[in-house]
C-alpha atoms as a PDB file:
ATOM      1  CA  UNK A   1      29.504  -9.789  15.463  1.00  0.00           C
ATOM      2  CA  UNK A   2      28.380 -10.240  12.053  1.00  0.00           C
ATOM      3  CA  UNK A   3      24.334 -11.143  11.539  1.00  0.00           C
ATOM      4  CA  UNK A   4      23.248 -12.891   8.653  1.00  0.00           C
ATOM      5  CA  UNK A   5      21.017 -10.997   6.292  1.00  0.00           C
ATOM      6  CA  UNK A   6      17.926 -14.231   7.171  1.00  0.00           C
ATOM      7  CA  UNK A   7      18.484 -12.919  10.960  1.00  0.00           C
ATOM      8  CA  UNK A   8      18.361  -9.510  10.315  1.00  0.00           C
ATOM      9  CA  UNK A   9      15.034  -9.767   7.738  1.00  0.00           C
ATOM     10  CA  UNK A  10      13.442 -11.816  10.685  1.00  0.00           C
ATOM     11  CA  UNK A  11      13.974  -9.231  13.175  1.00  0.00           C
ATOM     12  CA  UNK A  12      12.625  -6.445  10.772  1.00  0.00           C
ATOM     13  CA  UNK A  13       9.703  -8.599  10.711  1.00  0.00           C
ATOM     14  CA  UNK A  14       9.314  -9.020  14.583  1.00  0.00           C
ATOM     15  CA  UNK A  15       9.511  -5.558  14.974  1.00  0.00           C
ATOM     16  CA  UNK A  16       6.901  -4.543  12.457  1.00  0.00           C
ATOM     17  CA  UNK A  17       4.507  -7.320  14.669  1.00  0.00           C
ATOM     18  CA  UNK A  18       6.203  -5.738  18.001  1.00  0.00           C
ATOM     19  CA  UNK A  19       5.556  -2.113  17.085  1.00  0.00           C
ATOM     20  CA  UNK A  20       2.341  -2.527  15.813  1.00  0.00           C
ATOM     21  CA  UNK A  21       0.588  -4.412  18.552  1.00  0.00           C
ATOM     22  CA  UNK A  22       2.518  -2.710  21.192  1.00  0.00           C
ATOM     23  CA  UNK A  23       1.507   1.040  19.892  1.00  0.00           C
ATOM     24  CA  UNK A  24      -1.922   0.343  20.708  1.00  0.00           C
ATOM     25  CA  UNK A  25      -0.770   0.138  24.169  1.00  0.00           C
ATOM     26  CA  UNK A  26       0.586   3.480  23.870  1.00  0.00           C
ATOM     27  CA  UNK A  27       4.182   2.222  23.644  1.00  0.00           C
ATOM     28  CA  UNK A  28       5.521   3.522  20.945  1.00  0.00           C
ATOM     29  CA  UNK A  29       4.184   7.377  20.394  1.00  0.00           C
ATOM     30  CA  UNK A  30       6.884   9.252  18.443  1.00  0.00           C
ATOM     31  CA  UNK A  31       4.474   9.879  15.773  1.00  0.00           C
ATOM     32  CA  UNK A  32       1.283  11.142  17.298  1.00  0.00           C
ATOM     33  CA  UNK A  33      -1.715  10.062  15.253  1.00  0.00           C
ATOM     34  CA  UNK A  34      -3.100  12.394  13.021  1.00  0.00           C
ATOM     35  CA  UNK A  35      -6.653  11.626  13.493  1.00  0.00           C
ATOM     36  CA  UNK A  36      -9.168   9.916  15.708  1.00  0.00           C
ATOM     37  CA  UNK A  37      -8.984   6.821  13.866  1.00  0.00           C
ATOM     38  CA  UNK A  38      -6.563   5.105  15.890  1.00  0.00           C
ATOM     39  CA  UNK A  39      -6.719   1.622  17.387  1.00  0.00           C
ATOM     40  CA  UNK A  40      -9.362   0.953  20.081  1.00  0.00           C
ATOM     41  CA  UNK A  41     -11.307   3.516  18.062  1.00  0.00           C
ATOM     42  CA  UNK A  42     -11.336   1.492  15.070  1.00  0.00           C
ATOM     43  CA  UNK A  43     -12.318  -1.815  17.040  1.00  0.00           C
ATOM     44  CA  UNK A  44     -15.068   0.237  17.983  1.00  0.00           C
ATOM     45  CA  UNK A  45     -16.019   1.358  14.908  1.00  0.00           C
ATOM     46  CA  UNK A  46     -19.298  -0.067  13.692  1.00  0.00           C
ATOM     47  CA  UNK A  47     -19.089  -1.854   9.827  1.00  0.00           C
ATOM     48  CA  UNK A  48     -19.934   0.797   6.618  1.00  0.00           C
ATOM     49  CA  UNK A  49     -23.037  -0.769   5.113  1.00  0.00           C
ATOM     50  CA  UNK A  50     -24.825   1.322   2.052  1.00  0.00           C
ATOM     51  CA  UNK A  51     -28.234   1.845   1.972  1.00  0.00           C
ATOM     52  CA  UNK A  52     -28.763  -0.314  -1.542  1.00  0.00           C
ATOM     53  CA  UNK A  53     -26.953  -3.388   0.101  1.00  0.00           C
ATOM     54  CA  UNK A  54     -29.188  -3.994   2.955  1.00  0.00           C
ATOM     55  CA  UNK A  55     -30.546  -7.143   3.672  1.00  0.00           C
ATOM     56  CA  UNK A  56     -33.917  -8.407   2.428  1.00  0.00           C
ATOM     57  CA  UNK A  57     -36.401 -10.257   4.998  1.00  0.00           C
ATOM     58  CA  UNK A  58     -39.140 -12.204   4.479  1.00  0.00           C
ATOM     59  CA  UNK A  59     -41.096 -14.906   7.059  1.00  0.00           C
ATOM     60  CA  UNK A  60     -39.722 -18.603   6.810  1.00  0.00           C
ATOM     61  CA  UNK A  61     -42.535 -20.712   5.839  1.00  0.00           C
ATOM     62  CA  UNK A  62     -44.345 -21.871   8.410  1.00  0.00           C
ATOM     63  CA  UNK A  63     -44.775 -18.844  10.231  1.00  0.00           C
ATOM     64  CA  UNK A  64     -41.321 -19.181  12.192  1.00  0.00           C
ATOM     65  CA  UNK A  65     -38.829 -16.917  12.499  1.00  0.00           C
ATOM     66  CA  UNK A  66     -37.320 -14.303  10.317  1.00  0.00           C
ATOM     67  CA  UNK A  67     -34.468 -14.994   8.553  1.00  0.00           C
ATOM     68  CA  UNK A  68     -32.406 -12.986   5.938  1.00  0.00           C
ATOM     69  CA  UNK A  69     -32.498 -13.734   2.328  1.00  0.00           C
ATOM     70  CA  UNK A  70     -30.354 -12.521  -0.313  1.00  0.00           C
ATOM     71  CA  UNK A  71     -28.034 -11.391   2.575  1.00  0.00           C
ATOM     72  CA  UNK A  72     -24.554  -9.979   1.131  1.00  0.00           C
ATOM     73  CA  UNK A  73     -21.044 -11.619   1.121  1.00  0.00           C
ATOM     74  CA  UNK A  74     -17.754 -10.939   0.824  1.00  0.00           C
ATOM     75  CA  UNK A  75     -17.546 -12.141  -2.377  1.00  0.00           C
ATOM     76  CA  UNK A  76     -20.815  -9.882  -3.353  1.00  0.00           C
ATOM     77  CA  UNK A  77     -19.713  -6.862  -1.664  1.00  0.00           C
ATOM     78  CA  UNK A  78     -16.743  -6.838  -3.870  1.00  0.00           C
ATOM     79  CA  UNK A  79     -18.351  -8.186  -7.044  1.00  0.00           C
ATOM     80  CA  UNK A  80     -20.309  -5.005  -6.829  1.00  0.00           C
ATOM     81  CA  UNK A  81     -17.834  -2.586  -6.611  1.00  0.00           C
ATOM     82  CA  UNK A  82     -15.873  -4.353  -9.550  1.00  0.00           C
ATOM     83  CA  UNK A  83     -19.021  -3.324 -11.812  1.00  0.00           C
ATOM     84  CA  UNK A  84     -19.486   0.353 -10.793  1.00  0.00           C
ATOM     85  CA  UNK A  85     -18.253   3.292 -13.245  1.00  0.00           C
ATOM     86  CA  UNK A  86     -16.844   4.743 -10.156  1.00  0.00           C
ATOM     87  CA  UNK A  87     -14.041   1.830  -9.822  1.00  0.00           C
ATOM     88  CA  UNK A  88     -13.474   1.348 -13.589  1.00  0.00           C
ATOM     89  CA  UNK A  89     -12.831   4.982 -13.719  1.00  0.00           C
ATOM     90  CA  UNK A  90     -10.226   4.833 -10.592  1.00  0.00           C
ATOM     91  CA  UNK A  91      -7.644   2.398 -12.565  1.00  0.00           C
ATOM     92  CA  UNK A  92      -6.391   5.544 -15.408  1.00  0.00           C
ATOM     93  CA  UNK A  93      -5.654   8.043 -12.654  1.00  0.00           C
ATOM     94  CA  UNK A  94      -3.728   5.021 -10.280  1.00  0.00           C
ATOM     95  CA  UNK A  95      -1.583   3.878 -13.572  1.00  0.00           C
ATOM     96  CA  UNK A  96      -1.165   7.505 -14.231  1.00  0.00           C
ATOM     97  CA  UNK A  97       0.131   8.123 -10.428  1.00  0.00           C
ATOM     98  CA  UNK A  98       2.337   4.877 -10.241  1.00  0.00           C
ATOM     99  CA  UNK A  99       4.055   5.688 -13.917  1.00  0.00           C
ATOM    100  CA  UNK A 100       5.223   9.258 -12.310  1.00  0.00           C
ATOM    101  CA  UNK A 101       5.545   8.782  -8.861  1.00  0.00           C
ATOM    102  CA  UNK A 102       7.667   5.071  -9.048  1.00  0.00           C
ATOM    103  CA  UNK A 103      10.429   6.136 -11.416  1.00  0.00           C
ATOM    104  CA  UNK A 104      11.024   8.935  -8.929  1.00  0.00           C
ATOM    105  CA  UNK A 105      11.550   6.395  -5.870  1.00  0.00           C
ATOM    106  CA  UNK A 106      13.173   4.144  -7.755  1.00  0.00           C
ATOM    107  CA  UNK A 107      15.607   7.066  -8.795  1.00  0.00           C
ATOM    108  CA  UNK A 108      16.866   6.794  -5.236  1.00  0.00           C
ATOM    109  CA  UNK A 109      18.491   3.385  -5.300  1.00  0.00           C
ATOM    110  CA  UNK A 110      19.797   4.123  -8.216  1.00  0.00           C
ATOM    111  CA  UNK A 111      21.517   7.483  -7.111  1.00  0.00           C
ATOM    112  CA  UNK A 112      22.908   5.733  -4.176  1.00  0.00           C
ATOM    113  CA  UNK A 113      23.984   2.908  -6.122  1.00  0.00           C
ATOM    114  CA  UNK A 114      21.346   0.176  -4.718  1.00  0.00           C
ATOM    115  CA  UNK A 115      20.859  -0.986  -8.387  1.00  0.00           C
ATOM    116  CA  UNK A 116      22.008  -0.620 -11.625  1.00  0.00           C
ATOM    117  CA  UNK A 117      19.756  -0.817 -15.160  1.00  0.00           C
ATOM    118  CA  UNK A 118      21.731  -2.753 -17.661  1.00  0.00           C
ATOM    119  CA  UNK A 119      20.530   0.241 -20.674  1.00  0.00           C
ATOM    120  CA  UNK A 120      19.661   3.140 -18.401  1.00  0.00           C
ATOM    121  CA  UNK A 121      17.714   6.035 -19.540  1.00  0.00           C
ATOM    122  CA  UNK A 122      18.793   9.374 -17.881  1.00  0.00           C
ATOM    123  CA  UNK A 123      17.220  12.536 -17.624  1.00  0.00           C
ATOM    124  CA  UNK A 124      19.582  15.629 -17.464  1.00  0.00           C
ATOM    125  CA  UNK A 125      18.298  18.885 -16.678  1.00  0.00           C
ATOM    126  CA  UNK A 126      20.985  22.265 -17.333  1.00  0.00           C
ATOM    127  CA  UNK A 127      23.979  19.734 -16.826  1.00  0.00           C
ATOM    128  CA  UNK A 128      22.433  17.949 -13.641  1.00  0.00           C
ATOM    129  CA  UNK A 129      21.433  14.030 -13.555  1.00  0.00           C
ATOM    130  CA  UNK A 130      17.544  14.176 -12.072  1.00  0.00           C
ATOM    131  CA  UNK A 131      16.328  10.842 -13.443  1.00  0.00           C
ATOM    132  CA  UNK A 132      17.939   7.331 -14.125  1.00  0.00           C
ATOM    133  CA  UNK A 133      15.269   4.870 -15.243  1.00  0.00           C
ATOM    134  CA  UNK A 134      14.607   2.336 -17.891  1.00  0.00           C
ATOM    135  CA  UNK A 135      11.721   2.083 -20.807  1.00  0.00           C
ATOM    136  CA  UNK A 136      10.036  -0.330 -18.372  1.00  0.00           C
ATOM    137  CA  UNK A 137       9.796   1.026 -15.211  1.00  0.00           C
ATOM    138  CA  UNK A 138       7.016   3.455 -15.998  1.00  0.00           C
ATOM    139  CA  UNK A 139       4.520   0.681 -16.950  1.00  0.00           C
ATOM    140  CA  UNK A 140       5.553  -1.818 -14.374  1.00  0.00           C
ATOM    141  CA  UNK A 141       5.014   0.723 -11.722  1.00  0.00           C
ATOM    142  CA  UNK A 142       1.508   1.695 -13.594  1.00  0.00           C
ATOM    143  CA  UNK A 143       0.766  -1.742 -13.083  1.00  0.00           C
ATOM    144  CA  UNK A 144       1.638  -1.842  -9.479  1.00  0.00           C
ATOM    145  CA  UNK A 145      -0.634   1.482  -8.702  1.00  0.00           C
ATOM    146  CA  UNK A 146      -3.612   0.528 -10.589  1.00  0.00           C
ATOM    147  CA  UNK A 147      -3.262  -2.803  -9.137  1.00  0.00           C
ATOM    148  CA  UNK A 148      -2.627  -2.238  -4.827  1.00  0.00           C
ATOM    149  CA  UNK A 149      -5.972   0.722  -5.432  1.00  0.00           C
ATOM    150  CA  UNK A 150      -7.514  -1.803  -6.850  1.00  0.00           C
ATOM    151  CA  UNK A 151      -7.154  -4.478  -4.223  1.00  0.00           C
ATOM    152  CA  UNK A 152      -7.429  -1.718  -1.381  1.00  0.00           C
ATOM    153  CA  UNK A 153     -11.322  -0.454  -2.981  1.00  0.00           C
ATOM    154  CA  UNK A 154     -12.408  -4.199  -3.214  1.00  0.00           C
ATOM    155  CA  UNK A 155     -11.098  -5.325  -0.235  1.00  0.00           C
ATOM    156  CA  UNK A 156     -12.384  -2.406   1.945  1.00  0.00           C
ATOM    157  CA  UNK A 157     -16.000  -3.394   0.200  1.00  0.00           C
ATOM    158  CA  UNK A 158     -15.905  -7.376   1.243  1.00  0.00           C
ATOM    159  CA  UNK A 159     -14.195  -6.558   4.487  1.00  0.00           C
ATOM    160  CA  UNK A 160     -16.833  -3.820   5.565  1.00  0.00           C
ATOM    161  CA  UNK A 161     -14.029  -0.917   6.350  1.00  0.00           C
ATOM    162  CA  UNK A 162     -15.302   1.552   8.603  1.00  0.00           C
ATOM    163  CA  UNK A 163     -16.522   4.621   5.965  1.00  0.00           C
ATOM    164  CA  UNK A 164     -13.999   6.630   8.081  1.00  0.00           C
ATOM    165  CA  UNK A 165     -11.254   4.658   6.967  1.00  0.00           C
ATOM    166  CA  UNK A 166     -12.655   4.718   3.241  1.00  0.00           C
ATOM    167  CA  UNK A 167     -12.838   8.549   3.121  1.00  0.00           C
ATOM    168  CA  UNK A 168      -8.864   9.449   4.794  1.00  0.00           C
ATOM    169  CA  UNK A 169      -8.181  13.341   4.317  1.00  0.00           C
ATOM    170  CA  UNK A 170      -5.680  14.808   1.495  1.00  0.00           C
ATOM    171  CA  UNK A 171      -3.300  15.628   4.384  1.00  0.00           C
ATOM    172  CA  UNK A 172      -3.451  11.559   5.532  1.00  0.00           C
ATOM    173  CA  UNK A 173      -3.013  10.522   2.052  1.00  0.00           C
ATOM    174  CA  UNK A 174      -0.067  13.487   0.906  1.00  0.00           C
ATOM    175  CA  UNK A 175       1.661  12.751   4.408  1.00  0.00           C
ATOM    176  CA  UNK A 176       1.664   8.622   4.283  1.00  0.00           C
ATOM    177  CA  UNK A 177       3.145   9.250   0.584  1.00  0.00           C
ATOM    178  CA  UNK A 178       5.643  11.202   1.649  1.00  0.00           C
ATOM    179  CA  UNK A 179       6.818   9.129   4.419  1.00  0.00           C
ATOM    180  CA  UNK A 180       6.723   6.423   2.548  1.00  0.00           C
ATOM    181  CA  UNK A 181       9.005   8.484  -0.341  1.00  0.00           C
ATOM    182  CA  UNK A 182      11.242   8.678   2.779  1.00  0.00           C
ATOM    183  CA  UNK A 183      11.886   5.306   3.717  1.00  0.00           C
ATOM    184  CA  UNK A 184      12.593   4.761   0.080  1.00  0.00           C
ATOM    185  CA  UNK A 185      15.518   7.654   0.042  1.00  0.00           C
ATOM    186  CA  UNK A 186      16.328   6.444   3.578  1.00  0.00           C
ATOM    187  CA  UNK A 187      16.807   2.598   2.042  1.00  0.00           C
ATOM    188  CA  UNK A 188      19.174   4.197  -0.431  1.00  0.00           C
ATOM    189  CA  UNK A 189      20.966   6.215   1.820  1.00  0.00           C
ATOM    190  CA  UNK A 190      21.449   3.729   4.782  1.00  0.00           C
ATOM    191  CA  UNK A 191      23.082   1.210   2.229  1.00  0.00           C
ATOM    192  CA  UNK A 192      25.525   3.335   0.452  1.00  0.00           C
ATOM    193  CA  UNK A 193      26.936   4.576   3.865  1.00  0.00           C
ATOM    194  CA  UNK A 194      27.321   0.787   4.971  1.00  0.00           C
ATOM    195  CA  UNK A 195      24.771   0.849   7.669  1.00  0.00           C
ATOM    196  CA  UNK A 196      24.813  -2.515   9.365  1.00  0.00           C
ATOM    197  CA  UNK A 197      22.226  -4.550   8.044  1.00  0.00           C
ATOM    198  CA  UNK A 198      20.660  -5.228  11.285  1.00  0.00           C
ATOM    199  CA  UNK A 199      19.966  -1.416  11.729  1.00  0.00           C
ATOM    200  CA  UNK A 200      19.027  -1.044   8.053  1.00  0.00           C
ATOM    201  CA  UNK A 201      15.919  -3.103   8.718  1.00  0.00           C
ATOM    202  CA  UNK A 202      15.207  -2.199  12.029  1.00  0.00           C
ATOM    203  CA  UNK A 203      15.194   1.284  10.840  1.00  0.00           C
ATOM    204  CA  UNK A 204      12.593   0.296   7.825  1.00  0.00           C
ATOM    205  CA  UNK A 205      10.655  -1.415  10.220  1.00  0.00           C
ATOM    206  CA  UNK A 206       9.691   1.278  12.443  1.00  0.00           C
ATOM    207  CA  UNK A 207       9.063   3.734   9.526  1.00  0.00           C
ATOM    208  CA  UNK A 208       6.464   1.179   7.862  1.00  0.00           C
ATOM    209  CA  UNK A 209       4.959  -0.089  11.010  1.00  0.00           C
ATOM    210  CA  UNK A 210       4.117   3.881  11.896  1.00  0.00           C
ATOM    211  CA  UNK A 211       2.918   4.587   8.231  1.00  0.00           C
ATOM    212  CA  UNK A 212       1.111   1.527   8.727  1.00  0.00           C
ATOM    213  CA  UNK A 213      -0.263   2.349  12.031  1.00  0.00           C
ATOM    214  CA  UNK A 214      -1.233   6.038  11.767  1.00  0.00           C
ATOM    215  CA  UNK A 215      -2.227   6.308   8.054  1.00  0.00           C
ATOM    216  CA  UNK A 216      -4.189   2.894   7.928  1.00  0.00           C
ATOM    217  CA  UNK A 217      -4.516   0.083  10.387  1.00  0.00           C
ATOM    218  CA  UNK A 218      -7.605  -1.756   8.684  1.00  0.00           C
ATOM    219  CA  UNK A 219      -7.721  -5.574   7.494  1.00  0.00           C
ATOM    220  CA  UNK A 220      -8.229  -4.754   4.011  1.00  0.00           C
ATOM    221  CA  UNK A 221      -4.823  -2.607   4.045  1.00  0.00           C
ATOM    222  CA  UNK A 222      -3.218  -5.470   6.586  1.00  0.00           C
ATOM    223  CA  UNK A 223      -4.233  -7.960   3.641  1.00  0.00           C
ATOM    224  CA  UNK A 224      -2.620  -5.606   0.660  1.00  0.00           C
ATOM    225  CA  UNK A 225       0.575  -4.271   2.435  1.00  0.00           C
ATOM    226  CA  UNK A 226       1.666  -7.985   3.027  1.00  0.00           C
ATOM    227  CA  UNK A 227       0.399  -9.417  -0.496  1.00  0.00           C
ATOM    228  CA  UNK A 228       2.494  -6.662  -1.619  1.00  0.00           C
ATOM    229  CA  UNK A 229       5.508  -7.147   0.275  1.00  0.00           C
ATOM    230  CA  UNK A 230       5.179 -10.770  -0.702  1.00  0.00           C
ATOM    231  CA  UNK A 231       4.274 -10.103  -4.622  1.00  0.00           C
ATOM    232  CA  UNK A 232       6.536  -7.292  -4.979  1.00  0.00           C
ATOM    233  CA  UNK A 233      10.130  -9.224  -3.787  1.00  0.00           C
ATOM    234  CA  UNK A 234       9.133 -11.688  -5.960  1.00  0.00           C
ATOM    235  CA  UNK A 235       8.339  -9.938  -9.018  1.00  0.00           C
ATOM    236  CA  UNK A 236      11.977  -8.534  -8.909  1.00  0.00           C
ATOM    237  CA  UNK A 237      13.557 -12.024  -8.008  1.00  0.00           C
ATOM    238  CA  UNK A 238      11.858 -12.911 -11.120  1.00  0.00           C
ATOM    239  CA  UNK A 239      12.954  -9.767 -13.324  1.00  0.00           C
ATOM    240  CA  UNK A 240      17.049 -10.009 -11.996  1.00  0.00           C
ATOM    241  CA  UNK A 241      17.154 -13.979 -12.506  1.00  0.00           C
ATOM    242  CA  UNK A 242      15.606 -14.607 -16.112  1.00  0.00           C
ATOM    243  CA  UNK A 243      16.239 -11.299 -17.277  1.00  0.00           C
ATOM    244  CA  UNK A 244      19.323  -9.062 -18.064  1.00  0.00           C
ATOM    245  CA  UNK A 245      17.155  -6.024 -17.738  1.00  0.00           C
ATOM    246  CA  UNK A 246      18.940  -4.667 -13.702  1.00  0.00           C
ATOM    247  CA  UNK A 247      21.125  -5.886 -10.943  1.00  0.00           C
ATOM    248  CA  UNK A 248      21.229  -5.232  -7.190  1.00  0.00           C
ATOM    249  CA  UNK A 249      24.853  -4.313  -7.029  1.00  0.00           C
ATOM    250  CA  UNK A 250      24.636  -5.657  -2.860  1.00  0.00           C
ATOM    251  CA  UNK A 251      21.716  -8.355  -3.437  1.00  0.00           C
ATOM    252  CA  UNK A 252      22.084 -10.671  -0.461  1.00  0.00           C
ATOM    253  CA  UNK A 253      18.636 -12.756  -0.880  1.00  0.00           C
ATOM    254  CA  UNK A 254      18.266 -14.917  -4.529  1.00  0.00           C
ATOM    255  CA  UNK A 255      19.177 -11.743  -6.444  1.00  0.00           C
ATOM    256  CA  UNK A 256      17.350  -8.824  -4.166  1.00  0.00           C
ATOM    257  CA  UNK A 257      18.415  -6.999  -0.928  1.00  0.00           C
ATOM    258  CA  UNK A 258      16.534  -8.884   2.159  1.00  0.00           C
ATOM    259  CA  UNK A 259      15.103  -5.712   3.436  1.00  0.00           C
ATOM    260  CA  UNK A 260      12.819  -4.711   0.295  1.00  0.00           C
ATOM    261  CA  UNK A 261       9.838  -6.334   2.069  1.00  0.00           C
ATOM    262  CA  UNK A 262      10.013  -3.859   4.315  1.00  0.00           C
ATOM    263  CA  UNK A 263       9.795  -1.127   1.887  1.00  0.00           C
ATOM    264  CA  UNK A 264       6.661  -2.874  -0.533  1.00  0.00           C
ATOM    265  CA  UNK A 265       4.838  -2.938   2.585  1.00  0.00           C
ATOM    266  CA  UNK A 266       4.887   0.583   3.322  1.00  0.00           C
ATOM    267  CA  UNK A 267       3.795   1.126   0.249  1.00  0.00           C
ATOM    268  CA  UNK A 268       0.525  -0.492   0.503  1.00  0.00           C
ATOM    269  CA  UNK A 269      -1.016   2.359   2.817  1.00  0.00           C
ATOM    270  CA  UNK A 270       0.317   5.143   0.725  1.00  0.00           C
ATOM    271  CA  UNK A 271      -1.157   3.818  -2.736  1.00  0.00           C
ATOM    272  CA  UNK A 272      -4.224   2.550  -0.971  1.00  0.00           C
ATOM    273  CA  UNK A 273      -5.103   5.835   0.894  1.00  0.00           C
ATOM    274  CA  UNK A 274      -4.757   7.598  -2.388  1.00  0.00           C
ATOM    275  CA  UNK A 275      -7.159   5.268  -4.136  1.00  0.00           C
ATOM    276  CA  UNK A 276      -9.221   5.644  -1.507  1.00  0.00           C
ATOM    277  CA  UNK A 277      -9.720   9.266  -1.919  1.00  0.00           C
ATOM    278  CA  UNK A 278      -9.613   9.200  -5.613  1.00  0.00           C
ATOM    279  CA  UNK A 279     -12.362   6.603  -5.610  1.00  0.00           C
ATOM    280  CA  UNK A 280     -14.649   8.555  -2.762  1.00  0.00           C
ATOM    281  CA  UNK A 281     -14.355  11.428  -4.820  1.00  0.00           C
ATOM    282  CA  UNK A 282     -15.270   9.528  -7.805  1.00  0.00           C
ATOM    283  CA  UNK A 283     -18.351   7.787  -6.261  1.00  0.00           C
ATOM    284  CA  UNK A 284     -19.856  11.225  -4.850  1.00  0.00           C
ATOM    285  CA  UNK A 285     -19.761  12.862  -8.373  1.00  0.00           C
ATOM    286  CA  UNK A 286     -21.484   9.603  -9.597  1.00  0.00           C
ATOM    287  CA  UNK A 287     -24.016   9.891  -6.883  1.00  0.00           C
ATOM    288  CA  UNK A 288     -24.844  14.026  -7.578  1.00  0.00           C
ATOM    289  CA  UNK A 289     -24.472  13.447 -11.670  1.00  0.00           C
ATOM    290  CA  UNK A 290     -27.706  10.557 -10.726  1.00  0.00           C
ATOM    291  CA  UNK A 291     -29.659  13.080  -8.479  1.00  0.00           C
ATOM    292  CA  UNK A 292     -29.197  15.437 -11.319  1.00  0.00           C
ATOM    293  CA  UNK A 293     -30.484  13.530 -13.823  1.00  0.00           C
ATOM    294  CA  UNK A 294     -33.748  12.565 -12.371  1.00  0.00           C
END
């Protein structure tokens, strides 16, 4: 029985919802969790506040009742981060990382024939084909890192992450990155061998839900994995209609393959874990260059 590439992108999207709630049940376990920070221990986790954002008091007049002025907002939480040194200097090294590492996954789909650039640029190396790309695809995908870190640091500031989840360890961050480079060869792979589409997503689904799950499972990355998965699709719809710059040789969805929500949205924890890091990192050498200096 043949299912329509709509059914088959709505069932990869029920399963992503499935799989997520029902891990926290302890349902779905193949991948155990590689550190404490793992669903009724987040709930539990009490709200990151630093010490120069606390709230100010002073007595209502009338002698009544305190009551909290100058208390912080969303909006102020991240309007403060967007002025520190620390996240200014996070957007080179997250452009840098999205240039290099995106041309590489996007190499994937184009060895297995996914898509096709209309004036390829190939890197050979002693005879061998190790990179097809395009004079764009660097920047876009400099873009694209710079931008999801970006989200994921103010975000994680106006949502109050947990400072555990703000601080994830190299081995988190290389690991979520590398599963998430492995959804992107399997998406390649599954299509050139004629996987049914129905498995094809399913199989995405599970993959991004775990990343999802294991490496992340805050609001702030919620928020970014599906603004990504909704941006991203879009972006391309955009780039194969009203431009002759690549095709999907198999598109079945205006132009795109259906399941390549599946694949921004892993993406989101991977990128955002970095940035995290990079941008903890940054903030502590800020803080011990200040304690130096006075």
């Amino acid at each position: 029985m043949r299912i329509s590439a709509r059914k088959a992108a709505l069932a990869g999207a029920a399963a992503v919802c499935f799989l997520h709630h029902s891990s926290c049940l302890g349902y779905t376990s193949f991948v155990r969790p590689l550190h404490p920070r793992h669903c009724s221990a987040i709930k539990r986790a009490m709200p990151y506040r630093r010490s120069d954002r606390n709230h100010v008091l002073k007595l209502a007049a009338g002698g009544g009742p305190s009551r909290a002025v100058g208390e912080s907002t969303p909006l102020s939480r991240a309007r403060d981060v967007l002025f520190e040194p620390a996240f200014r200097s996070l957007l080179p090294p997250m452009a840098a990382a999205g240039a290099l590492l995106g041309p590489n996954l996007d190499n994937y789909h184009s060895a297995f024939g996914v898509l096709a650039y209309k004036h390829p640029i190939e890197l050979n190396v002693a005879g061998h084909l190790i990179l097809t790309t395009d004079w764009w695809v660097p920047p876009l995908f400099a873009v694209a890192g710079a931008g999801i870190g970006a989200l994921y640091i103010l975000l994680d500031a106006a949502l109050e992450t947990p400072q555990a989840q703000r601080e994830p360890l190299w081995r988190d961050v290389l690991l979520s990155i590398s599963l998430f480079s492995f959804q992107y060869y399997l998406s390649g792979l599954l299509t050139a061998v004629g996987c049914p589409n129905w498995v094809l997503v399913g199989s995405l689904a599970v993959i991004a839900e775990r990343v999802f799950d294991v490496f992340d499972a805050t609001r702030a990355g919620l928020w970014v994995s599906l603004a990504t998965a909704t941006l991203g699709p879009l972006i391309e719809i955009f780039l194969v209609n009203a431009t002759d710059l690549y095709m999907y040789n198999g598109a079945d969805f205006f132009g795109v393959d259906s399941w390549i929500p599946i694949v921004y949205f892993c993406g989101g924890p991977a990128v955002g874990n970095l940035a995290r890091t990079i941008y903890a990192k940054l903030l502590a050498a800020e803080r011990k260059e200040g304690r130096n200096l006075t």
